[in-house]
Structure formats: structure tokens, C-alpha cells
PDB file of N, CA and C in Angstrom:
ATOM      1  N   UNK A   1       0.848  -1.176   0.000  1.00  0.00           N
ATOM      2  CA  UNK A   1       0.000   0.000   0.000  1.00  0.00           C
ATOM      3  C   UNK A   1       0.897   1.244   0.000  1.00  0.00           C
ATOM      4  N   UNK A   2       0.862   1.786  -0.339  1.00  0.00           N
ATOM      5  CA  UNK A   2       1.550   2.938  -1.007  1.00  0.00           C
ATOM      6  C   UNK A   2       0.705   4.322   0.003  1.00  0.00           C
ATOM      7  N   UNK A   3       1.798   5.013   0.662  1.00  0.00           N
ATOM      8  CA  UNK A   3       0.866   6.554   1.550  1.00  0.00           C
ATOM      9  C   UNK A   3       1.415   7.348   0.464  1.00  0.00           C
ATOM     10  N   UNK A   4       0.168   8.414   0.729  1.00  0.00           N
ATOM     11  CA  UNK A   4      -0.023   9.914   0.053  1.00  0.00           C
ATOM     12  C   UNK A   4      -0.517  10.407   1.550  1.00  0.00           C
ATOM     13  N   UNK A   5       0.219  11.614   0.969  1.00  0.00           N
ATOM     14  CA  UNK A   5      -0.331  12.680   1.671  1.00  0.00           C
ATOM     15  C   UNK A   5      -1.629  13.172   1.932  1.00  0.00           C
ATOM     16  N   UNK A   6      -2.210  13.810   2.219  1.00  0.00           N
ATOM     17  CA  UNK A   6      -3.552  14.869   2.415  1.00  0.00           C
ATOM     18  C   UNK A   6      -3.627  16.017   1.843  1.00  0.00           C
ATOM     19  N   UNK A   7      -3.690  16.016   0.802  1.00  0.00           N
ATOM     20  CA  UNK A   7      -4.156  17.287   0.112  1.00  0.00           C
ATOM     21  C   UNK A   7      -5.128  18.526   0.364  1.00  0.00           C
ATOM     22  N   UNK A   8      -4.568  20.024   0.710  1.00  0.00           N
ATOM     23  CA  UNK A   8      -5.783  20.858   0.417  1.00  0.00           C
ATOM     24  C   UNK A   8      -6.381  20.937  -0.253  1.00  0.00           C
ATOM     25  N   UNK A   9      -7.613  21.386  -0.354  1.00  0.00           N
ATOM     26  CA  UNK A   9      -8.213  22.001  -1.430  1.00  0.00           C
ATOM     27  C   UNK A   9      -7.369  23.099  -2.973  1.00  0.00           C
ATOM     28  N   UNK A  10      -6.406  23.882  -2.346  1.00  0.00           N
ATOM     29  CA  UNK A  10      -5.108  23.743  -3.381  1.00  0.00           C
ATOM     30  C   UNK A  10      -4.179  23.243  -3.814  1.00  0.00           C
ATOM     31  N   UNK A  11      -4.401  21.867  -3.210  1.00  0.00           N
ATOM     32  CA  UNK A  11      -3.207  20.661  -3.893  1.00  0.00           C
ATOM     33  C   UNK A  11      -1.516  20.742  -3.012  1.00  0.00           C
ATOM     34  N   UNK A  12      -1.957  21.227  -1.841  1.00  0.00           N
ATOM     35  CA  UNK A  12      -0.458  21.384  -1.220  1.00  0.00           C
ATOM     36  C   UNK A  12      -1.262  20.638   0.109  1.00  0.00           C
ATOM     37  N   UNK A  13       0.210  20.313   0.604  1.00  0.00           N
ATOM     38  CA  UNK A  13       0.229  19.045   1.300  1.00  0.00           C
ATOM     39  C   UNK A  13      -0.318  19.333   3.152  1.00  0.00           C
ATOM     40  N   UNK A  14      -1.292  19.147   3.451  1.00  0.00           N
ATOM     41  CA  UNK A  14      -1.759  19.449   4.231  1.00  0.00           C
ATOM     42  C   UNK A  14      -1.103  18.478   5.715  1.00  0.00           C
ATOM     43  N   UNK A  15      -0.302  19.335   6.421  1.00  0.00           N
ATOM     44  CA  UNK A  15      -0.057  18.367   7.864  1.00  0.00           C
ATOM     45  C   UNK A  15      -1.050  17.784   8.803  1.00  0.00           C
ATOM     46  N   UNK A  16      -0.591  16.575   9.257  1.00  0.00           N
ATOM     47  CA  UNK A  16      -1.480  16.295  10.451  1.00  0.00           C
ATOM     48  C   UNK A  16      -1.948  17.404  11.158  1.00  0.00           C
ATOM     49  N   UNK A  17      -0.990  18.192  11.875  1.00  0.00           N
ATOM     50  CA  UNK A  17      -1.084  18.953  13.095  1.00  0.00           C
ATOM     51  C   UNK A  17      -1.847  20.375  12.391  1.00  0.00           C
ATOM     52  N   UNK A  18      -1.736  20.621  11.519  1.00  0.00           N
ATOM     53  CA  UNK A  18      -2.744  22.095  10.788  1.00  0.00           C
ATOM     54  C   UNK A  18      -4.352  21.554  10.153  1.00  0.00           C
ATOM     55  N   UNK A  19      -4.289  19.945  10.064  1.00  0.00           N
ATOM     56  CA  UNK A  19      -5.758  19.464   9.531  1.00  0.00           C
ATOM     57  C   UNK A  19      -6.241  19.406  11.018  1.00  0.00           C
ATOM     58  N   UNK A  20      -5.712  18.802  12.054  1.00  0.00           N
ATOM     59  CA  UNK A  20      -6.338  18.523  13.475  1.00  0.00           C
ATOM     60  C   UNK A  20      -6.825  20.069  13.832  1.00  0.00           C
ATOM     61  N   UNK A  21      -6.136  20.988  13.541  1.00  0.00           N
ATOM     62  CA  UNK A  21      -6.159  21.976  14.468  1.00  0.00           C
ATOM     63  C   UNK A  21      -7.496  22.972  13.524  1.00  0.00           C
ATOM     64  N   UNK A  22      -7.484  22.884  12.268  1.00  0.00           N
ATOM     65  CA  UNK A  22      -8.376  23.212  11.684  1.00  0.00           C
ATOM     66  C   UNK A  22      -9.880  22.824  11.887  1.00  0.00           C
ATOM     67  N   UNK A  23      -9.665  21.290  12.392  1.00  0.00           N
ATOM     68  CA  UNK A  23     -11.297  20.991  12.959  1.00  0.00           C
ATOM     69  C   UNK A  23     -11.262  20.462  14.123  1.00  0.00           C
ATOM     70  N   UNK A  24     -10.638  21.201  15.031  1.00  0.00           N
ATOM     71  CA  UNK A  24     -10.431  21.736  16.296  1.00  0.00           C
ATOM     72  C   UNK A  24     -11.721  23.035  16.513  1.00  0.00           C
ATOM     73  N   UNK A  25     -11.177  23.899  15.370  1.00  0.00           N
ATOM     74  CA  UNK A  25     -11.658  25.125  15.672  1.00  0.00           C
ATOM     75  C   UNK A  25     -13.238  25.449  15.222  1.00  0.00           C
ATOM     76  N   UNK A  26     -13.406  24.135  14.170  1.00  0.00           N
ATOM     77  CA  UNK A  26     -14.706  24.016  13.753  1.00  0.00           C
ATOM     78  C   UNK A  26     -15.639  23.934  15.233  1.00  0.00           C
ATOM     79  N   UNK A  27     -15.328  22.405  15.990  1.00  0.00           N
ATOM     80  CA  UNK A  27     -16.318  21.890  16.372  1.00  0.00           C
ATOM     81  C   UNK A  27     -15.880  23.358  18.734  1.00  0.00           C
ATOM     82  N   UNK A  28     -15.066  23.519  18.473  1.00  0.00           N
ATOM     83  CA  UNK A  28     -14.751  24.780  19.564  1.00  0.00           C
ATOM     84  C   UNK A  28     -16.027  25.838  18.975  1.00  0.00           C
ATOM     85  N   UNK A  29     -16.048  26.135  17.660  1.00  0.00           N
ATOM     86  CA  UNK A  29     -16.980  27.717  17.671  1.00  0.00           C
ATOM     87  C   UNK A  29     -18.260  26.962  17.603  1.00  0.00           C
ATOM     88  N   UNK A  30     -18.612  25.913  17.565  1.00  0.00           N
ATOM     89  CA  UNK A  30     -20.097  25.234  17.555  1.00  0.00           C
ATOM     90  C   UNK A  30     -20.205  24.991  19.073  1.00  0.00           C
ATOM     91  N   UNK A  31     -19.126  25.042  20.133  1.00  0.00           N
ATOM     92  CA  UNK A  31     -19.372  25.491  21.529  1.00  0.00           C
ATOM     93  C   UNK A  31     -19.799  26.895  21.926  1.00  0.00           C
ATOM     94  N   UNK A  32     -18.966  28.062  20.932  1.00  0.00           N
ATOM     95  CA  UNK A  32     -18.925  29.473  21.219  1.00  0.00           C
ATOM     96  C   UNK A  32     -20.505  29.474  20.531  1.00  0.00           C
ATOM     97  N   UNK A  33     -21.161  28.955  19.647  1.00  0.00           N
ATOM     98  CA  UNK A  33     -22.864  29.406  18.925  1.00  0.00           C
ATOM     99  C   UNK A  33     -23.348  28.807  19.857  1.00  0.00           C
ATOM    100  N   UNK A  34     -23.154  27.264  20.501  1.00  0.00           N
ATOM    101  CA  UNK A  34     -24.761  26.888  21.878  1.00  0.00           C
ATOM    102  C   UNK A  34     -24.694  28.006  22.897  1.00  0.00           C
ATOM    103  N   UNK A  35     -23.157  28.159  23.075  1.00  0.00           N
ATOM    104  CA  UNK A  35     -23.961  29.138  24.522  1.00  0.00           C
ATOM    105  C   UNK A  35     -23.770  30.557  24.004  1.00  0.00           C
ATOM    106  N   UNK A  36     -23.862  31.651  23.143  1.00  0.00           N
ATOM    107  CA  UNK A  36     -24.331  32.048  22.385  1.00  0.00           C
ATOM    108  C   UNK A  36     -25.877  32.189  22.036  1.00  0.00           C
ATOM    109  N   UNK A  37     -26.356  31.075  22.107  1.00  0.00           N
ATOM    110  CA  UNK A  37     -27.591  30.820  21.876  1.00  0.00           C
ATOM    111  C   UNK A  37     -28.338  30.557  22.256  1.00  0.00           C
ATOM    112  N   UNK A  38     -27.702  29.981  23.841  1.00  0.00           N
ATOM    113  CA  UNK A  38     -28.106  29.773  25.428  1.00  0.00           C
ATOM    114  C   UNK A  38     -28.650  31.239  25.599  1.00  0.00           C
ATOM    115  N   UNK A  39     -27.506  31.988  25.698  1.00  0.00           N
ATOM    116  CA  UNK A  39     -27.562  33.839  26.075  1.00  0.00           C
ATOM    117  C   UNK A  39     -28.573  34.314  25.783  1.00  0.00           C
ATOM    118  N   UNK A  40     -28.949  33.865  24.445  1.00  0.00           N
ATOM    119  CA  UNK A  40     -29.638  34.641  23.739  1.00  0.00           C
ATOM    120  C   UNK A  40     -31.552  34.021  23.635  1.00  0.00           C
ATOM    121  N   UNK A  41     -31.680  32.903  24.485  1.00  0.00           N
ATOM    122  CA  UNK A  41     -33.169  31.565  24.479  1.00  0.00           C
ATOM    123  C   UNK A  41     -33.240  31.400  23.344  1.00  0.00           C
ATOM    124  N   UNK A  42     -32.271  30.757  23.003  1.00  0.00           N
ATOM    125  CA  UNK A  42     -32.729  30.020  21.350  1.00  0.00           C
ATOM    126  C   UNK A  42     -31.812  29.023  22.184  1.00  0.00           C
ATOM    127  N   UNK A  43     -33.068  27.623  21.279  1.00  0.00           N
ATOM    128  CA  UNK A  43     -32.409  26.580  21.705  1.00  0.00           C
ATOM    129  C   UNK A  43     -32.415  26.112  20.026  1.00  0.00           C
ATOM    130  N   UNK A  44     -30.640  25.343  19.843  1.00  0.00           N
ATOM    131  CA  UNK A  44     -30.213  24.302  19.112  1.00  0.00           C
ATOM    132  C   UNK A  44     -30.659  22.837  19.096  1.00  0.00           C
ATOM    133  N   UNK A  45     -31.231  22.186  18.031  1.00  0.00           N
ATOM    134  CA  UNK A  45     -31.195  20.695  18.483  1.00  0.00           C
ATOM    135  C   UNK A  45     -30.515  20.244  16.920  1.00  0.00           C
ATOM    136  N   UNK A  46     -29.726  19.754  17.474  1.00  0.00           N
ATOM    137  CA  UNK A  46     -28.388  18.823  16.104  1.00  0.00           C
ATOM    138  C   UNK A  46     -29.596  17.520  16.133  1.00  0.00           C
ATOM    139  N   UNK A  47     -30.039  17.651  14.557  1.00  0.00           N
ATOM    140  CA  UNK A  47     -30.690  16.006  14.274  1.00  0.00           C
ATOM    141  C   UNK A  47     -30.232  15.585  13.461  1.00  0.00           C
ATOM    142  N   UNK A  48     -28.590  15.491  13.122  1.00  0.00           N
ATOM    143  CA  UNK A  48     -27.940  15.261  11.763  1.00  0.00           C
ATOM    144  C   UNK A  48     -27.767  13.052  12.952  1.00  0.00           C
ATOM    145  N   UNK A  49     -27.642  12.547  11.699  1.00  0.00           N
ATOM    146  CA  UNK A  49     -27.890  11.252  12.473  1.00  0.00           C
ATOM    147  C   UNK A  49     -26.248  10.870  13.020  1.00  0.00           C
ATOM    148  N   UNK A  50     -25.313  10.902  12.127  1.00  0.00           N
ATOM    149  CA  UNK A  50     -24.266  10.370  12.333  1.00  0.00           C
ATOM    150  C   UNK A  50     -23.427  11.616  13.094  1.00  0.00           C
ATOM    151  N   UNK A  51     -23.739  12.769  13.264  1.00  0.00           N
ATOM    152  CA  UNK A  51     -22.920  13.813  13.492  1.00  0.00           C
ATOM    153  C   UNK A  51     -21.715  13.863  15.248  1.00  0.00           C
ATOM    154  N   UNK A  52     -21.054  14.561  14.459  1.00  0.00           N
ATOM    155  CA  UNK A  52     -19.981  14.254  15.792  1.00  0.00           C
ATOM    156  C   UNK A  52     -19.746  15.798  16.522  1.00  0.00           C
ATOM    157  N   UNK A  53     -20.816  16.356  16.581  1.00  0.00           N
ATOM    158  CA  UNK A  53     -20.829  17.677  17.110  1.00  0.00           C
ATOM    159  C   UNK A  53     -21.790  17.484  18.230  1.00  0.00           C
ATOM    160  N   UNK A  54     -21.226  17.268  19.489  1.00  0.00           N
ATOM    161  CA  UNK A  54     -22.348  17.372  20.393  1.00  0.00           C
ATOM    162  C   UNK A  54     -22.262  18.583  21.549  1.00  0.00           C
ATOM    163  N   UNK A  55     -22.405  19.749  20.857  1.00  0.00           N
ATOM    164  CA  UNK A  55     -22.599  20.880  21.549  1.00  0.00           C
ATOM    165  C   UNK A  55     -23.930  21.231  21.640  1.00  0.00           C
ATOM    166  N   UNK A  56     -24.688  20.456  21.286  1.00  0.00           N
ATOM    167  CA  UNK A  56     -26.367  21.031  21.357  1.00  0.00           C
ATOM    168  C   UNK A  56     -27.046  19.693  21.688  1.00  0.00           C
ATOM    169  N   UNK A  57     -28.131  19.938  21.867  1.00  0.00           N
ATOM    170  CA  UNK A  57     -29.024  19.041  22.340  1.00  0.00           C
ATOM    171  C   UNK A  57     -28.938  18.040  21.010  1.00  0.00           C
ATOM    172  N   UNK A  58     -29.686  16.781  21.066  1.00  0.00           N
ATOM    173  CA  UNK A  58     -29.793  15.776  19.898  1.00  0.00           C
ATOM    174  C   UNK A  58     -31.193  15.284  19.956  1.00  0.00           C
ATOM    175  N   UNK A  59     -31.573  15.002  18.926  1.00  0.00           N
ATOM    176  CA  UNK A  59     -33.100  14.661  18.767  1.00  0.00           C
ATOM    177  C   UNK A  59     -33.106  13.760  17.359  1.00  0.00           C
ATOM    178  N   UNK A  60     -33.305  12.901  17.505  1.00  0.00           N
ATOM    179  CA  UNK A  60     -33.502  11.746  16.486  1.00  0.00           C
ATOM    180  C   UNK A  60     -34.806  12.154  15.782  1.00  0.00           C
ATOM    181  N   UNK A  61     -35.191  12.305  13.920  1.00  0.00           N
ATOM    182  CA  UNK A  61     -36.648  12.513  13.550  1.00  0.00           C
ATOM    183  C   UNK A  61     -36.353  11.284  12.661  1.00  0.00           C
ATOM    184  N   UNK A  62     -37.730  11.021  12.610  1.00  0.00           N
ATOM    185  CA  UNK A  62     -38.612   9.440  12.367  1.00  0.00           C
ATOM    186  C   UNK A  62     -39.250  10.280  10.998  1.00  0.00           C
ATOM    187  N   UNK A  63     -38.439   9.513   9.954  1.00  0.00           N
ATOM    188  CA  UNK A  63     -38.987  10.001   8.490  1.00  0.00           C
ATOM    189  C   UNK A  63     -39.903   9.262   7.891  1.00  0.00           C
TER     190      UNK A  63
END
């Protein structure tokens, strides 16, 4: 098996430690919007099924 790298979206070679830290900061500001949104009485409910963001409430919908 042969490794490659991780490519950006511009074709340059994306490190472990700058891809981690990049969705680091994703699922951190989806902490800074619940309570945000706490502050503010809006409530969040994440009903994505597989999702790995659990800064908000979760609610399973029956399609």
C-alpha cells in the first residue's frame, strides 16, 4: 500500500497537526454558537444522524 499525503483544497500538502487543528476550531466555535444561543433563548437541536458535534441538544426525527 503505497501513503499519500492529504491534500488541500489547493493541492499542497496538508499536515497532520494544521488538519487537526483546523477541525479543532470548527467543532470549539459550535461550543462558542450553543452558549451564544443559550444567552440569547434560542435553543439548538443537532438532528444530523451520524454527526460528531455534540454541543447542542440531539433529537432523532422518524422520516
Amino acid at each position: 500500500m503505497e501513503l499519500k499525503p492529504m491534500l488541500r483544497w489547493d493541492s499542497t500538502v496538508w499536515r497532520m497537526s494544521d488538519y487537526l487543528e483546523e477541525k479543532m476550531a470548527v467543532f470549539k466555535n459550535h461550543d462558542i454558537m450553543a452558549a451564544y444561543a443559550v444567552s440569547q433563548g434560542v435553543r439548538i437541536v443537532n438532528c444530523t444522524e451520524c454527526s460528531l458535534i455534540d454541543s447542542y441538544e440531539r433529537k432523532q426525527i422518524d422520516l
